[in-house]
N, C-alpha and C. Protein backbone atom coordinates (compact mmCIF):
# COMPACT_ATOMS: atom_id res chain seq x y z
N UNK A 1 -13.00 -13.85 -41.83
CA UNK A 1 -14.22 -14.15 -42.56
C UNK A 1 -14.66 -15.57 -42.18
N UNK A 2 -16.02 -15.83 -41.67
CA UNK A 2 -16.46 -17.34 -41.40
C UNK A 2 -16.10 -18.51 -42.63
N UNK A 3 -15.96 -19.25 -42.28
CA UNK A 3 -16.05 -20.62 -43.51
C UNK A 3 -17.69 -20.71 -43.43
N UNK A 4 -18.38 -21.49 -44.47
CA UNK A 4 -19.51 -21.61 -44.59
C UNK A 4 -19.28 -23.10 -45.48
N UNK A 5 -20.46 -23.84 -45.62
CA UNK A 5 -20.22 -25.38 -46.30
C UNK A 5 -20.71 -25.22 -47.59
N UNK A 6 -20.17 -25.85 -48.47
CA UNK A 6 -20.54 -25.80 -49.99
C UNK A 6 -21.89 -26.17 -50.15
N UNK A 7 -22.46 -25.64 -50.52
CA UNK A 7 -24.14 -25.94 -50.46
C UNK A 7 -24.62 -25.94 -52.10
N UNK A 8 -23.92 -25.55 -53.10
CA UNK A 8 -23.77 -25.82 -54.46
C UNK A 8 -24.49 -26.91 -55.29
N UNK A 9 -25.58 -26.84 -55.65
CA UNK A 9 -25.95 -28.00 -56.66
C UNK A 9 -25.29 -28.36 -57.67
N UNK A 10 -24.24 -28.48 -57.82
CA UNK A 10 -23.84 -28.32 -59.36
C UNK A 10 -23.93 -29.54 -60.41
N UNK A 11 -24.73 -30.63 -60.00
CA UNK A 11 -25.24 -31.39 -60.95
C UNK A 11 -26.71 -31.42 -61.27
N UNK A 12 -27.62 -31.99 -62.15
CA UNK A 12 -28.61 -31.92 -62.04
C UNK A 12 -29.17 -32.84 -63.24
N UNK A 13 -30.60 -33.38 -63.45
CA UNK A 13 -30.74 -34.36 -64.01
C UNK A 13 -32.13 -33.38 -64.41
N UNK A 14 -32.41 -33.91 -65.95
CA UNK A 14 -34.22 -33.20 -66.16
C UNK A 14 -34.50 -34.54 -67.70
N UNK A 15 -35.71 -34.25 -67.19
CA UNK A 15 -36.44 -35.24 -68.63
C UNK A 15 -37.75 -34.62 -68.87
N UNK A 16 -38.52 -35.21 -69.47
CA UNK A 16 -40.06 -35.17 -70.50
C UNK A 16 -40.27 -36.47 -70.40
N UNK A 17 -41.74 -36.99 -69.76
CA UNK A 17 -42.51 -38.06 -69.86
C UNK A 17 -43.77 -37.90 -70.85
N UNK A 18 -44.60 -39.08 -71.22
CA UNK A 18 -45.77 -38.80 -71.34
C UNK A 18 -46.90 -38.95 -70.34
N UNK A 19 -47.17 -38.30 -69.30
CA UNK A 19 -47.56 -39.19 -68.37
C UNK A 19 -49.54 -39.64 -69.10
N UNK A 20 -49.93 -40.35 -67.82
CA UNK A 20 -51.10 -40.98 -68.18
C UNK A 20 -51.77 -40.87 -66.82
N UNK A 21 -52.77 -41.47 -66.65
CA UNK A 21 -53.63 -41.40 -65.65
C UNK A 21 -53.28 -42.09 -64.50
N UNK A 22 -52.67 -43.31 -65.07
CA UNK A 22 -51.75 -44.18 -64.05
C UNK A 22 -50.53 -43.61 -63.54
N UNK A 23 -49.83 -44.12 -62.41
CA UNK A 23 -48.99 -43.45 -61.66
C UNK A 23 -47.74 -44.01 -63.12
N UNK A 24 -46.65 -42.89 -62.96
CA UNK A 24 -45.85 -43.57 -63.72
C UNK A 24 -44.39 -43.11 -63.32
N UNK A 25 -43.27 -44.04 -62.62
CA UNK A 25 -42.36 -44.18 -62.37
C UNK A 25 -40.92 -43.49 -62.83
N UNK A 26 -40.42 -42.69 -62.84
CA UNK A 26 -38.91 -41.82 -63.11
C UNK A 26 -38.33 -41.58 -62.19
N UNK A 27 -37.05 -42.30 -62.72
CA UNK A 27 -35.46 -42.62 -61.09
C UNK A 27 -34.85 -41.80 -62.17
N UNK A 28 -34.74 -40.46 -61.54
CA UNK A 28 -33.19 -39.92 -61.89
C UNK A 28 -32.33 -40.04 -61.85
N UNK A 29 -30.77 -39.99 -62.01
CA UNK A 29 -29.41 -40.32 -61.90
C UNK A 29 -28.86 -40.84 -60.75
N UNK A 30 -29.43 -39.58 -59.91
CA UNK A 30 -28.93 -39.80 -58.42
C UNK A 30 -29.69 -39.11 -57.49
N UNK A 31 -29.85 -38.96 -56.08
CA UNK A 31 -30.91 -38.67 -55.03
C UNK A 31 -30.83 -37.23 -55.81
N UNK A 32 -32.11 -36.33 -55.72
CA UNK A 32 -32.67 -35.19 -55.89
C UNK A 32 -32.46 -34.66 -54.45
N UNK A 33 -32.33 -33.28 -54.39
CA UNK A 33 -32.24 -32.60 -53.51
C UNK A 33 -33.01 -31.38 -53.48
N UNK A 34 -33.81 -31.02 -54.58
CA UNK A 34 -34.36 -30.28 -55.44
C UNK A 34 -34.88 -30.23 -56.10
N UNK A 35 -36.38 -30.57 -56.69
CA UNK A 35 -37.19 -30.95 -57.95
C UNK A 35 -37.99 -29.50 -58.34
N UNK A 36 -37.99 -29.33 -59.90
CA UNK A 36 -39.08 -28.98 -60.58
C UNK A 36 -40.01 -30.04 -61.38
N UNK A 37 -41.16 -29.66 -61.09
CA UNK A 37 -42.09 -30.32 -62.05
C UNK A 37 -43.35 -29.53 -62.65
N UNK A 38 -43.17 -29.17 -64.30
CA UNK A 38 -44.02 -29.18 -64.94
C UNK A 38 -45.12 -29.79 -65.75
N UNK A 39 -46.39 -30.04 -65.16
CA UNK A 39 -47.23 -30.85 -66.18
C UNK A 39 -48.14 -30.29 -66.76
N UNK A 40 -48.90 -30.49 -68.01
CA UNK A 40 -49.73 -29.60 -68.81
C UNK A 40 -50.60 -30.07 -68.45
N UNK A 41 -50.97 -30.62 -67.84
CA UNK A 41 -52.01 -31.01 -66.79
C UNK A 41 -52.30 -31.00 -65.75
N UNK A 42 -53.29 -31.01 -64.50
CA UNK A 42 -53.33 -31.45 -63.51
C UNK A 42 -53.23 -32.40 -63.03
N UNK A 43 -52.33 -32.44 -61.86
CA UNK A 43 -52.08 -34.01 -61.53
C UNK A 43 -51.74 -34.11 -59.82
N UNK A 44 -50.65 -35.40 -59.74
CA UNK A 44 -49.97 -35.79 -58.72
C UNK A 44 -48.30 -35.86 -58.66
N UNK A 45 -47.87 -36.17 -57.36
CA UNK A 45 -46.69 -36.74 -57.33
C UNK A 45 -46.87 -37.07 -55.96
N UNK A 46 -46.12 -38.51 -56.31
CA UNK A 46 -45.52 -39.14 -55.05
C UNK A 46 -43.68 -39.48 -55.25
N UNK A 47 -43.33 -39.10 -53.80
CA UNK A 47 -41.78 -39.21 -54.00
C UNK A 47 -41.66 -40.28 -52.84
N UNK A 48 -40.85 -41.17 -53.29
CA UNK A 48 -39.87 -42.26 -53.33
C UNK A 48 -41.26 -43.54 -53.61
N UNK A 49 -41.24 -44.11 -52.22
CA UNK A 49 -42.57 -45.15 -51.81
C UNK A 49 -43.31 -44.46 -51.22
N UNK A 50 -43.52 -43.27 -51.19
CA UNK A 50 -44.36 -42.53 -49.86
C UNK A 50 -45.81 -43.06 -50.61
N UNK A 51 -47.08 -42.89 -50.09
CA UNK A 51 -48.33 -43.43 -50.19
C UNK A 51 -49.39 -41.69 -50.57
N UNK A 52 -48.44 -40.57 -49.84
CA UNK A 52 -48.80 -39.38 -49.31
C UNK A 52 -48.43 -38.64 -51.44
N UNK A 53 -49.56 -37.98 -51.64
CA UNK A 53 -49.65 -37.32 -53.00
C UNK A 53 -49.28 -35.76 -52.53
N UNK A 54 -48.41 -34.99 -53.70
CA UNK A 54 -48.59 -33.55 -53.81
C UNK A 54 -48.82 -33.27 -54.86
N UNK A 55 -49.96 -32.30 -54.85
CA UNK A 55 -50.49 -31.45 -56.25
C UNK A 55 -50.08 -31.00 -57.05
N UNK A 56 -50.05 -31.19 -58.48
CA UNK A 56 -49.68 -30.39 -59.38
C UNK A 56 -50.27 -29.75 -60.20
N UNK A 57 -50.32 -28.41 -60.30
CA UNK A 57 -51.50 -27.62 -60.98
C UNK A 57 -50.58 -27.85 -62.37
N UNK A 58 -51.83 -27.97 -62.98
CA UNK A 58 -51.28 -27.60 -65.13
C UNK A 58 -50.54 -26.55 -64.77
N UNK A 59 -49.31 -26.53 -66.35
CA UNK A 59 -48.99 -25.25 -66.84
C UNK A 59 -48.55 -23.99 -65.57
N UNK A 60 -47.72 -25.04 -64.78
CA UNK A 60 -47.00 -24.44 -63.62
C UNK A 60 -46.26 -25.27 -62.79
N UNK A 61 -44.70 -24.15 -62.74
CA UNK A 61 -43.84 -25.13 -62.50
C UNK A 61 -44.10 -25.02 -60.85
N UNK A 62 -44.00 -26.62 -60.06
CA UNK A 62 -43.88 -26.75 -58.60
C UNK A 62 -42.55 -26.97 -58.15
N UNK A 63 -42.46 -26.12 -57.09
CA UNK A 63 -41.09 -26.70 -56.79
C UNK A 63 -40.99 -27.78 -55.68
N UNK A 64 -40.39 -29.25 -55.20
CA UNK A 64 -40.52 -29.75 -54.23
C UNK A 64 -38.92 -29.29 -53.83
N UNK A 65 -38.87 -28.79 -52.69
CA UNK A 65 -37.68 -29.09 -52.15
C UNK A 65 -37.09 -30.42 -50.60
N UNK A 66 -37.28 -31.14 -51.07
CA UNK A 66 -37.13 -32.94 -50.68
C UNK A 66 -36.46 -33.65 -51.42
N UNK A 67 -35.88 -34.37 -50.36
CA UNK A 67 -34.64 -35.24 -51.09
C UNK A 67 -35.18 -36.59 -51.68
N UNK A 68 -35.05 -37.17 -52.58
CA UNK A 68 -35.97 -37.88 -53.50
C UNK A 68 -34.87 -38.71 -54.60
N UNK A 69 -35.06 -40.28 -54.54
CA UNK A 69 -34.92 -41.06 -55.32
C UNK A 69 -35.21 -41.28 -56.44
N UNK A 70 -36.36 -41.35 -56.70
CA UNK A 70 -37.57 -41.33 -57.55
C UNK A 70 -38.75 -41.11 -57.38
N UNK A 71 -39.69 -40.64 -58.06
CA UNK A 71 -40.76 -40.67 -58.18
C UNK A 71 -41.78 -40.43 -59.09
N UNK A 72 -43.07 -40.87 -58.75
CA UNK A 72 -44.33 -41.59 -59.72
C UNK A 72 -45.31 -40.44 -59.59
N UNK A 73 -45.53 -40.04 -61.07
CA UNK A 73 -46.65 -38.97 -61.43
C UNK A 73 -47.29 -39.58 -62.44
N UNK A 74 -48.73 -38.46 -62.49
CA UNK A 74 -50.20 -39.36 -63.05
C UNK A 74 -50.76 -37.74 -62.98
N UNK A 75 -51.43 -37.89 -64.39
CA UNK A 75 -52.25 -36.83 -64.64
C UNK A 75 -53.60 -36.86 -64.89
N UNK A 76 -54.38 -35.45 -64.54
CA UNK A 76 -55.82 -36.30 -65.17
C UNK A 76 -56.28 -36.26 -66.32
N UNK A 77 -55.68 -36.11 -67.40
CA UNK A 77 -55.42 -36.38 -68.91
C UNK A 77 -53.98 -36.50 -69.41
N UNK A 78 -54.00 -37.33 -70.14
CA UNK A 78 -52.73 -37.66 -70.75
C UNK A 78 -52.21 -36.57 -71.20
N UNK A 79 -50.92 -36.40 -70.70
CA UNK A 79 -49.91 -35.06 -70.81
C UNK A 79 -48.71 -35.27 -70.66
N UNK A 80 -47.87 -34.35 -71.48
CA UNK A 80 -46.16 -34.32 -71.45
C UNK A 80 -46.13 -33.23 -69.91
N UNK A 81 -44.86 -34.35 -69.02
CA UNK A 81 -44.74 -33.69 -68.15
C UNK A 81 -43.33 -33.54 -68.06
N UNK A 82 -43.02 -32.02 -67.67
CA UNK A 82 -41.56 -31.63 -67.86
C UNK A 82 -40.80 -31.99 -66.40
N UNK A 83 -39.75 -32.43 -66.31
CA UNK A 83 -39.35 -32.35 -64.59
C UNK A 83 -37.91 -31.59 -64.90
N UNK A 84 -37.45 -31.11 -63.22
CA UNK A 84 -35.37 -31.10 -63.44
C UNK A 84 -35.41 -31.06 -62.14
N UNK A 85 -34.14 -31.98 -62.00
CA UNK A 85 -33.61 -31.58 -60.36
C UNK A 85 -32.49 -31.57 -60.51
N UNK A 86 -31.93 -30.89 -59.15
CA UNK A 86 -30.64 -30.89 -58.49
C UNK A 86 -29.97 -31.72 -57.69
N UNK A 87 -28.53 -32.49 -57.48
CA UNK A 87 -28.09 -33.13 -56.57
C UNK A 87 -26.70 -32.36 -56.29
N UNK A 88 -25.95 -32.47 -55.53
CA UNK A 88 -24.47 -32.17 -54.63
C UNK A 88 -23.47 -33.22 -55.66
């Protein structure tokens, strides 16, 4: 039978912001390898320092799969935004 490499997330980090219109900053535990993000709004995300935005439609979860430090979301009305990721 082949060996294969543990590829297992088995930690993972999630919170609730309020976000705002302004970009707003959340460092999870440890590098993401895996993000969900829910916002009840439409919005953004930028991951780490990147300059480069990805979309987030309201009231649907996105998945990024990118490895990620932190990163800064902004909605276009003030909204609770849900996130969770995965790390190794």
């Amino acid at each position: 039978m082949p060996t294969t490499a543990n590829t297992n997330y088995n930690k993972y980090d999630a919170g609730k912001i309020q976000a705002t219109t302004d970009f707003q900053k959340v460092a999870p535990a440890a590098t993401l390898m895996q993000l969900l993000i829910y916002p009840a709004a439409d919005g953004v995300v930028k991951l780490d320092s990147s300059e480069k935005e990805i979309y987030l439609p309201a009231d649907t979860w996105t998945p990024i799969s990118v490895s990620c430090s932190s990163f800064s979301i902004k909605v276009d009305e003030a909204a609770d935004v849900h996130w969770q990721g995965w790390y190794i």
